[in-house]
C-alpha atoms as a PDB file:
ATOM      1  CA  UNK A   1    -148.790  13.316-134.743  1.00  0.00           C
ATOM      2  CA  UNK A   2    -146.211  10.737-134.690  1.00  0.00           C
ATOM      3  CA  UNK A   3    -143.773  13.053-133.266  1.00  0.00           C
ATOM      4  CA  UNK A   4    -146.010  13.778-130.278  1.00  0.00           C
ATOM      5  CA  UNK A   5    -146.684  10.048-129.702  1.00  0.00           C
ATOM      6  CA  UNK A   6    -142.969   9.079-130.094  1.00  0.00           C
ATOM      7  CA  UNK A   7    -142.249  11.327-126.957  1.00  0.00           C
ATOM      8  CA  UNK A   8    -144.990  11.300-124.883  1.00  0.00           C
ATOM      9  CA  UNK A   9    -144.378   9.267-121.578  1.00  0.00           C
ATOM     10  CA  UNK A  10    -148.227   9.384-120.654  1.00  0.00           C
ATOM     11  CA  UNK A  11    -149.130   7.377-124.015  1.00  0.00           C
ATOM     12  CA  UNK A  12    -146.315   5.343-123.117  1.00  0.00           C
ATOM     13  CA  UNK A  13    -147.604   4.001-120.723  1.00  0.00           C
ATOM     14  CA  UNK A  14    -151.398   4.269-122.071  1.00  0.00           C
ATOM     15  CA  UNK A  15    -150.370   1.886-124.319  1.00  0.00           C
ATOM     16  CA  UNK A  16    -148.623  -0.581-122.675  1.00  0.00           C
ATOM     17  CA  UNK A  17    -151.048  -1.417-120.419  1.00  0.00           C
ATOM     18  CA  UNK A  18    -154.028  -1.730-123.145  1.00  0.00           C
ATOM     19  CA  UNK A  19    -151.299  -4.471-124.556  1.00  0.00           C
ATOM     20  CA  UNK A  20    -151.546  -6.512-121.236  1.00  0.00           C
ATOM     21  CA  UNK A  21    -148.160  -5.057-119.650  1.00  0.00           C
ATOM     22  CA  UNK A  22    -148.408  -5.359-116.244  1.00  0.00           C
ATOM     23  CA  UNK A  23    -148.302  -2.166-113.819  1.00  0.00           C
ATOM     24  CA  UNK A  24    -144.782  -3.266-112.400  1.00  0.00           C
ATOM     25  CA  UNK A  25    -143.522  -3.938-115.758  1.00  0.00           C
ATOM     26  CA  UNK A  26    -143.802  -0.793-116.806  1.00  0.00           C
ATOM     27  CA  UNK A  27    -142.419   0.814-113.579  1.00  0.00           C
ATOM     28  CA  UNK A  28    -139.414  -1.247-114.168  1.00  0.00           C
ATOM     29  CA  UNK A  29    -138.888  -0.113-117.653  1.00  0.00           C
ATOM     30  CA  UNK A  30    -139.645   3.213-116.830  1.00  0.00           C
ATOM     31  CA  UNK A  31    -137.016   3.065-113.849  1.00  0.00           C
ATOM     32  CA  UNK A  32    -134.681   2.208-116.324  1.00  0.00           C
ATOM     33  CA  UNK A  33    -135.071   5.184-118.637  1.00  0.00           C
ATOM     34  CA  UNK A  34    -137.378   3.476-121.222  1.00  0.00           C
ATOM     35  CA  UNK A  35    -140.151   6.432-120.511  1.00  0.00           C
ATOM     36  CA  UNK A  36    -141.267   6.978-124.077  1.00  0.00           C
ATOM     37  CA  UNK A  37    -142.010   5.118-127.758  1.00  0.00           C
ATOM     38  CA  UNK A  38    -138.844   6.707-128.441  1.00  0.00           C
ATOM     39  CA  UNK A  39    -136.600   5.286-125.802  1.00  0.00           C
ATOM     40  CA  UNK A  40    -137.577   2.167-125.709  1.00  0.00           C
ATOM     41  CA  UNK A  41    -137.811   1.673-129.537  1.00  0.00           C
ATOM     42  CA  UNK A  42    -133.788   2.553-129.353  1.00  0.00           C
ATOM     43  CA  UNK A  43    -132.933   0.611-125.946  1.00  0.00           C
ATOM     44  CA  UNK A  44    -131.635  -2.496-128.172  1.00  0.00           C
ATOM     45  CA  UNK A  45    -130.037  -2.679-131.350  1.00  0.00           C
ATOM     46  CA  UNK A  46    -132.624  -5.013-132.537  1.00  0.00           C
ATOM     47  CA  UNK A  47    -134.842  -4.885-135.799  1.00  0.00           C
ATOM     48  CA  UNK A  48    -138.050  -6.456-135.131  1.00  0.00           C
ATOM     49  CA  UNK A  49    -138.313  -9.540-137.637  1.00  0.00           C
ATOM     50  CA  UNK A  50    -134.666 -10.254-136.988  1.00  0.00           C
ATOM     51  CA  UNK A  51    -133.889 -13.909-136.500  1.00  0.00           C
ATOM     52  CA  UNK A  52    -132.354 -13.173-132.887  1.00  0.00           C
ATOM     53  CA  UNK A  53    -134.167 -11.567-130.519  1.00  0.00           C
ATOM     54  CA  UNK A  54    -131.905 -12.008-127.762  1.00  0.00           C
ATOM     55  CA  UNK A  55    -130.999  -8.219-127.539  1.00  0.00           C
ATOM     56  CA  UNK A  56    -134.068  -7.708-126.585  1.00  0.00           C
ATOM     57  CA  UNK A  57    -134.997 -10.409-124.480  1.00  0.00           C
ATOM     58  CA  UNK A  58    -131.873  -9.577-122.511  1.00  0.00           C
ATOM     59  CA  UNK A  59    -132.542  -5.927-122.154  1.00  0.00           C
ATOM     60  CA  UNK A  60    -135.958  -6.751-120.266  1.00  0.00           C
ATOM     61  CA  UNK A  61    -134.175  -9.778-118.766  1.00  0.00           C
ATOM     62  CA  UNK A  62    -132.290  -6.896-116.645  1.00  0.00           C
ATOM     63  CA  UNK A  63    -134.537  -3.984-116.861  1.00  0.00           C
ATOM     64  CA  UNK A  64    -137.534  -6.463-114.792  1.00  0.00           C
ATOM     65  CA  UNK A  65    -134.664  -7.587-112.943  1.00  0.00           C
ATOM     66  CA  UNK A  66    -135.821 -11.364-114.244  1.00  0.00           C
ATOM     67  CA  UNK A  67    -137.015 -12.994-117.797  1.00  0.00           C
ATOM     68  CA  UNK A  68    -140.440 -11.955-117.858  1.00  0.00           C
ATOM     69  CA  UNK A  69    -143.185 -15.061-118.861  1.00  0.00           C
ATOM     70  CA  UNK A  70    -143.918 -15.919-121.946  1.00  0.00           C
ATOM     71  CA  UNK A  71    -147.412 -13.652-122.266  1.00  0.00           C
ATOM     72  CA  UNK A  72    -145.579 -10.876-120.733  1.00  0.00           C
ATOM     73  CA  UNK A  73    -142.733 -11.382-122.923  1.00  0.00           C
ATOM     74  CA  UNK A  74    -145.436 -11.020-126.215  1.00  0.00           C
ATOM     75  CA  UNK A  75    -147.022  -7.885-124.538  1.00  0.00           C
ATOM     76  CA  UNK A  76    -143.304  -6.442-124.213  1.00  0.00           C
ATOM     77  CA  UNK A  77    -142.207  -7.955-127.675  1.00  0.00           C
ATOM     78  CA  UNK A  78    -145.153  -5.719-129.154  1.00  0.00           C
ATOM     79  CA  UNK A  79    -144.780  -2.895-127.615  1.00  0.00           C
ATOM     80  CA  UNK A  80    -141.345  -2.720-128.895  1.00  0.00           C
ATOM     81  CA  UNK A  81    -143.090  -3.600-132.622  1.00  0.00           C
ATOM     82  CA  UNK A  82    -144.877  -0.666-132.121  1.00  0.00           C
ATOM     83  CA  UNK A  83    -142.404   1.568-130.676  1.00  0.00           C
ATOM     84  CA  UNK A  84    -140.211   0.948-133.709  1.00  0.00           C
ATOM     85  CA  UNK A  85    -143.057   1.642-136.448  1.00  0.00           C
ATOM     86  CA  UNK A  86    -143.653   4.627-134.751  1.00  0.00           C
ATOM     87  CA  UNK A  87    -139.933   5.860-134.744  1.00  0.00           C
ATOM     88  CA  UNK A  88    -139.594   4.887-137.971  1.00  0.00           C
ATOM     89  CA  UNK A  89    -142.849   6.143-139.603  1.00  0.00           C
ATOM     90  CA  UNK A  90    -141.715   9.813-137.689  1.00  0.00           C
ATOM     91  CA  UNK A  91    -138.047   9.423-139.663  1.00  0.00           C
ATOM     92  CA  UNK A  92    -140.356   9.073-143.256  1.00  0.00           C
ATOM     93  CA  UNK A  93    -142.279  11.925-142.130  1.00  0.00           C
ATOM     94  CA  UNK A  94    -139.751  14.230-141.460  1.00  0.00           C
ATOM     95  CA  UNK A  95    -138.162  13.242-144.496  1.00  0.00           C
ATOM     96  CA  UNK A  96    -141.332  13.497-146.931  1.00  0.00           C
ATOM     97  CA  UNK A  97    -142.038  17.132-145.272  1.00  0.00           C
ATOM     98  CA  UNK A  98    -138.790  18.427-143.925  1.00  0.00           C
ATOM     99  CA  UNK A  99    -138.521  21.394-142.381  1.00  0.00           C
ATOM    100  CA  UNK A 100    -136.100  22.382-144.531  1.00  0.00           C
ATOM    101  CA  UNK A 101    -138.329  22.878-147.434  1.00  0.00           C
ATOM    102  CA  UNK A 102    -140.856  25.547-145.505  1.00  0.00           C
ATOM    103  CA  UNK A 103    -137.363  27.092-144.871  1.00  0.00           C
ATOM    104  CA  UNK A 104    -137.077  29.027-148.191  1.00  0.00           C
ATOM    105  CA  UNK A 105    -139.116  31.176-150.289  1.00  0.00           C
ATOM    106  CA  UNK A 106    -140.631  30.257-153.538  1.00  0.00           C
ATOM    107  CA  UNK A 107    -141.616  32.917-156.625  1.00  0.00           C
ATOM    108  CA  UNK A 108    -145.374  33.636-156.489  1.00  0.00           C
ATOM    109  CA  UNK A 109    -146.666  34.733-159.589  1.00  0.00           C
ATOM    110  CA  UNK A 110    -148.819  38.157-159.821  1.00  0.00           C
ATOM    111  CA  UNK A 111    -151.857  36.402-161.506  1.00  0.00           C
ATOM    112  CA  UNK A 112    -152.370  34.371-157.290  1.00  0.00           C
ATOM    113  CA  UNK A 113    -152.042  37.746-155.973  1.00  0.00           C
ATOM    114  CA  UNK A 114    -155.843  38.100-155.872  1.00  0.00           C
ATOM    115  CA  UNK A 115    -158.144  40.711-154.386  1.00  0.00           C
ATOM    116  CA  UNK A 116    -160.459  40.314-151.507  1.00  0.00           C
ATOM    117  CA  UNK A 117    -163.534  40.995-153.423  1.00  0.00           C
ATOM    118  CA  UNK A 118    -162.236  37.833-155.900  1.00  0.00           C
ATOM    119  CA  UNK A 119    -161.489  36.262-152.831  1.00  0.00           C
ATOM    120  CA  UNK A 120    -165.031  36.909-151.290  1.00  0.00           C
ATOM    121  CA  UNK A 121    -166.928  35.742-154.483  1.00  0.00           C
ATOM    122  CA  UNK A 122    -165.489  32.794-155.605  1.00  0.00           C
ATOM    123  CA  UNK A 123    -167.187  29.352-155.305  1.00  0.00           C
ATOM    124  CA  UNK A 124    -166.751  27.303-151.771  1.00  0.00           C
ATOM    125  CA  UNK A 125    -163.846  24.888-152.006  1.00  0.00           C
ATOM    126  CA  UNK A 126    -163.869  21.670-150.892  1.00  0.00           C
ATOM    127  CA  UNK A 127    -161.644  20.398-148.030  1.00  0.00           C
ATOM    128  CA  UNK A 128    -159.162  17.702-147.722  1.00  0.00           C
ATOM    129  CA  UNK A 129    -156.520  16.414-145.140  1.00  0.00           C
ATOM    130  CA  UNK A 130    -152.613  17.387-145.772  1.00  0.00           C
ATOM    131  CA  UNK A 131    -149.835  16.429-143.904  1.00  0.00           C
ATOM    132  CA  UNK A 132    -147.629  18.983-142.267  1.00  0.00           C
ATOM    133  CA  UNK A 133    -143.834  19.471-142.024  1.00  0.00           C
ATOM    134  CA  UNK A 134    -144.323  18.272-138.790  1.00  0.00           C
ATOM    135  CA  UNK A 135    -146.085  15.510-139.572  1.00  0.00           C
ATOM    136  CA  UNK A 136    -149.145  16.853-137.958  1.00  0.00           C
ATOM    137  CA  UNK A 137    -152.724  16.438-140.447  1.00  0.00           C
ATOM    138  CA  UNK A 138    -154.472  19.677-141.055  1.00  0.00           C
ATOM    139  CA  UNK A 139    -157.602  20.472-143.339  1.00  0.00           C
ATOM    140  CA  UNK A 140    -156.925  22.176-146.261  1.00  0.00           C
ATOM    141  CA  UNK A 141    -158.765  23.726-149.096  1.00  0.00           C
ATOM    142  CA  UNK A 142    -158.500  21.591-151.741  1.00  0.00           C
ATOM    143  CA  UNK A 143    -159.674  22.645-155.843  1.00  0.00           C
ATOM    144  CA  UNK A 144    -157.845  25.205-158.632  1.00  0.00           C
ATOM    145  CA  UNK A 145    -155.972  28.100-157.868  1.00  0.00           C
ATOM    146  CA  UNK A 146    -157.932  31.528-157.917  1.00  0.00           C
ATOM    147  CA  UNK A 147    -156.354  34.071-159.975  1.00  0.00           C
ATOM    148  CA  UNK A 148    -156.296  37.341-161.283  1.00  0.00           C
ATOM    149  CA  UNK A 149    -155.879  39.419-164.721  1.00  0.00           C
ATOM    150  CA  UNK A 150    -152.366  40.736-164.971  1.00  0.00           C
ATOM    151  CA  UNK A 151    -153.343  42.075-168.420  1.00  0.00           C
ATOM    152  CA  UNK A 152    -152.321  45.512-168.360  1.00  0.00           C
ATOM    153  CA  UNK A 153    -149.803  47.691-166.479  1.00  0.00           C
ATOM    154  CA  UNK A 154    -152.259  48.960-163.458  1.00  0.00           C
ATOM    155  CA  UNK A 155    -153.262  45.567-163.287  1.00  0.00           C
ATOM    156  CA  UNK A 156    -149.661  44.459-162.962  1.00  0.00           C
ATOM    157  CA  UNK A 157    -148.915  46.573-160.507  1.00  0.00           C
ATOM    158  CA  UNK A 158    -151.812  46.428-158.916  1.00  0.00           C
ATOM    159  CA  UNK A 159    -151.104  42.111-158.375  1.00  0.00           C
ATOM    160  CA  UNK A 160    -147.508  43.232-157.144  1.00  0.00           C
ATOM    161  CA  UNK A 161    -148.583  45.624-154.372  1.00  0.00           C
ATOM    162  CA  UNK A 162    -150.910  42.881-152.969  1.00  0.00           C
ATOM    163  CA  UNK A 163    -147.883  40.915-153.161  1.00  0.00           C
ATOM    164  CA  UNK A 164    -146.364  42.869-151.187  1.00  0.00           C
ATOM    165  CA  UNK A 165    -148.978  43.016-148.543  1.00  0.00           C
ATOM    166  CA  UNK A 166    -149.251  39.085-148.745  1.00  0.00           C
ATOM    167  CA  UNK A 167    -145.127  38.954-148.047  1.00  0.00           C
ATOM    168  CA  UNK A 168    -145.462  41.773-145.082  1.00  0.00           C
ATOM    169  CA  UNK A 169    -147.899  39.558-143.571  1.00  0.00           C
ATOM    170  CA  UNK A 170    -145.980  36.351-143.576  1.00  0.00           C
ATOM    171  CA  UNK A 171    -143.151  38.513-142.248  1.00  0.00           C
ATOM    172  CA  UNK A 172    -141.177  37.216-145.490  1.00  0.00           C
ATOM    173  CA  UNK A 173    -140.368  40.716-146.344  1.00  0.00           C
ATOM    174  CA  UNK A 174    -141.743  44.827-145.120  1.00  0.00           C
ATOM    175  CA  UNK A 175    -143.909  46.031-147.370  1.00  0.00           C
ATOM    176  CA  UNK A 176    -141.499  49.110-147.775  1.00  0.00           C
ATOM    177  CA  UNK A 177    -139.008  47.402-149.383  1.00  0.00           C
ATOM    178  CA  UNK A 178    -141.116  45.152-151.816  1.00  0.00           C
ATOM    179  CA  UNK A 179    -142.693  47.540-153.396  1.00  0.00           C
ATOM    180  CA  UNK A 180    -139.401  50.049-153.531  1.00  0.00           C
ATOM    181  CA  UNK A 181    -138.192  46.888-155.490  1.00  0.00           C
ATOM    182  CA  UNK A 182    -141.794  47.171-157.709  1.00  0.00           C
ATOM    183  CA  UNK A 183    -141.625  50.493-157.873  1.00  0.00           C
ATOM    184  CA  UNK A 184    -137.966  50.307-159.694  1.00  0.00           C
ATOM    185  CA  UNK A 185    -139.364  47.832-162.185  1.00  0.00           C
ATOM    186  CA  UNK A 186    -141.856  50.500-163.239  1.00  0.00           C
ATOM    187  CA  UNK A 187    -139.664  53.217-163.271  1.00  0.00           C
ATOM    188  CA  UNK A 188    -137.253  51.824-165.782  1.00  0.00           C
ATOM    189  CA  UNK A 189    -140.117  51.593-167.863  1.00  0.00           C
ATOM    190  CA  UNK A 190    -140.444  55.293-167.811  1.00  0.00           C
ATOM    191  CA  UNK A 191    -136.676  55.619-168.527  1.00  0.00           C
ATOM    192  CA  UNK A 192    -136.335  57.440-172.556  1.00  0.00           C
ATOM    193  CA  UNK A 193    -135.652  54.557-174.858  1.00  0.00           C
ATOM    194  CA  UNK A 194    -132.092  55.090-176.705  1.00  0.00           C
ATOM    195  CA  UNK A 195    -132.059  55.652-180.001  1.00  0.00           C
ATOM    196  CA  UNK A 196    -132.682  51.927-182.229  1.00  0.00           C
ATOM    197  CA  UNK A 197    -133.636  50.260-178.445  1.00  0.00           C
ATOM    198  CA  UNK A 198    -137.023  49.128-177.861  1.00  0.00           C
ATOM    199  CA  UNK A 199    -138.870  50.280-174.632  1.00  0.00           C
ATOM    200  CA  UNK A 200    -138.886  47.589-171.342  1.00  0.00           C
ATOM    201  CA  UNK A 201    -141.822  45.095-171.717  1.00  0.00           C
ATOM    202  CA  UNK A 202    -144.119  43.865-168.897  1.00  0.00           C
ATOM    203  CA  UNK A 203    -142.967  40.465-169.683  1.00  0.00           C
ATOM    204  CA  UNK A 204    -139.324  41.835-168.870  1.00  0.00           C
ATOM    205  CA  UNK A 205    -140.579  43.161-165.849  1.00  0.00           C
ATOM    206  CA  UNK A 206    -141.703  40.215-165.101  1.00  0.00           C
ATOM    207  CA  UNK A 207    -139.018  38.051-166.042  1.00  0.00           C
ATOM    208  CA  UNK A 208    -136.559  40.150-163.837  1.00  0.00           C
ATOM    209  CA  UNK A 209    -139.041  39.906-160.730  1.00  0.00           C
ATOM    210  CA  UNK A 210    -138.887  36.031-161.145  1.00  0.00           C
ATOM    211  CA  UNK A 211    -135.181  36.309-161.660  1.00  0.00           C
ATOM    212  CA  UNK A 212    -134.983  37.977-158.033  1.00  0.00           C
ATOM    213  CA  UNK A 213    -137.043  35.616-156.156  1.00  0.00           C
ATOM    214  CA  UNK A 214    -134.749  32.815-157.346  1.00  0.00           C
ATOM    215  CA  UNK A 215    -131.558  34.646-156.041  1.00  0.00           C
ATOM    216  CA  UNK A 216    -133.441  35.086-152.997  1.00  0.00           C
ATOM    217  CA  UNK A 217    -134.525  31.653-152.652  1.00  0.00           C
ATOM    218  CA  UNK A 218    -130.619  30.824-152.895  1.00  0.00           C
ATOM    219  CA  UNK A 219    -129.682  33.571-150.355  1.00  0.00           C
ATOM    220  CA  UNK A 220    -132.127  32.609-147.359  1.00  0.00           C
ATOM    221  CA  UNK A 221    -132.290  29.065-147.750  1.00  0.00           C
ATOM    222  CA  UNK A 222    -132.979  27.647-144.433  1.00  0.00           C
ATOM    223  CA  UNK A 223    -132.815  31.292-142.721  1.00  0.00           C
ATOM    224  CA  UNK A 224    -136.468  31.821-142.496  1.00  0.00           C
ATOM    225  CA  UNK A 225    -136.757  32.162-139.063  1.00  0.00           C
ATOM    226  CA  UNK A 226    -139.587  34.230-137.215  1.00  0.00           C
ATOM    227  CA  UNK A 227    -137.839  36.138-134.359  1.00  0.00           C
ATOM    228  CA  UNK A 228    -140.168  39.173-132.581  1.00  0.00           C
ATOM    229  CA  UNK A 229    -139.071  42.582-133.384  1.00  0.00           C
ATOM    230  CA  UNK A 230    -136.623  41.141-135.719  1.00  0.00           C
ATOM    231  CA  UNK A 231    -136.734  42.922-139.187  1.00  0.00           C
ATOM    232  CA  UNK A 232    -138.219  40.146-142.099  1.00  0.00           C
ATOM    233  CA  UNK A 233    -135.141  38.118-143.483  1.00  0.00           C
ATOM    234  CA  UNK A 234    -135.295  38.827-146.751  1.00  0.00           C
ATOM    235  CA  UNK A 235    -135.763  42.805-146.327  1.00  0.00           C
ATOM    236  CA  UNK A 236    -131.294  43.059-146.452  1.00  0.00           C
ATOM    237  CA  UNK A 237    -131.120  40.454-149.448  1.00  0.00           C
ATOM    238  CA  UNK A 238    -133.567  42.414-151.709  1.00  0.00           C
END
């Protein structure tokens, strides 16, 4: 949201004038490349609540081509407040939720790798607002985690391979190759056991999935990119 305000010349302008800045005011800025929030919150290197304000008194001095009156001058002067909160609330927001962090992967255990039918059954969640990495405010389900018995080895591999399907979908990784990597897991598990050597666990199976994902997570930092026809970015790594 702030983003989109920051850089829109219509709201801009919107804006000014519900502040009292007059019609040819704002054509003058505009004709001098102040078009947006953005711009104008920049034109000057002035902080508002500075001492001097003569940066930016001077600016609109030659931008109006004249020193605007003194109740133009506040209508200007906040404007510029504004423009600056809004620049600088978009710099916190991109900082808070960076891009950069919905640029990785993160392990997902098998136990959140529910079915529909668990899915389908479980109790309406409430919702709440959440801010984006963009900074935009989107309604969320908000309450526990649903998840699923892992208790078992069909119910293990049962989790994965909906894993899979869940990381085909976000185009994360095919399902081809996740479950090639699944399928290995169990396989060694089959493997005879050398003599004083104790079979492979579940929990070892487990441990080495984990193990992968962080790897991964080191490989494709800031690669996940969405590109049509592309094959999924992590498909190579794993």
């Amino acid at each position: 949201m702030a983003t989109s305000e920051l850089d829109s010349e219509v709201e801009f302008r919107r804006r000014a004038l519900q502040l009292g800045v007059s019609s040819t005011n704002i054509d003058s800025l505009i004709a001098s490349g102040f078009k947006t929030f953005g711009q104008y919150a920049f034109s000057v290197p002035y902080q508002p609540g500075s001492a001097d304000e003569s940066p930016l008194v001077d600016m609109l001095t030659s931008s109006l081509s004249g020193e605007p009156d003194a109740g133009q001058l506040a209508c200007l002067r906040r404007l510029f407040w504004e423009a600056h909160g809004l620049a600088v609330r978009d710099l916190r927001l991109r900082q808070e939720h960076g891009s950069d962090s919905e640029q990785t992967v993160i392990y997902v255990r098998p136990e959140l790798c529910t079915s529909r039918a668990q899915e389908t059954l479980q109790v309406k969640q409430a919702k709440t607002f959440a801010l984006g990495s963009d900074g935009q405010l989107r309604i969320t389900a908000k309450g526990d985690d649903l998840e699923c018995s892992t208790a078992g080895e069909w119910k293990l591999r049962m989790a994965l391979q909906r894993k899979s399907l869940a990381m085909d979908l976000a185009g994360l990784a095919s399902f081809q190759v996740s479950e090639a990597w699944h399928t290995y897991l169990f396989t060694v598990r089959e493997r005879e056991v050398p003599k004083n050597m104790r079979p492979v666990t579940l929990q070892q199976i487990l441990d080495a999935d984990k193990r992968l994902w962080v790897l991964l997570a080191e490989e494709v930092r800031g690669k996940i990119v969405a590109r049509p026809g592309a094959n999924p970015t992590c498909d190579a790594v794993i």
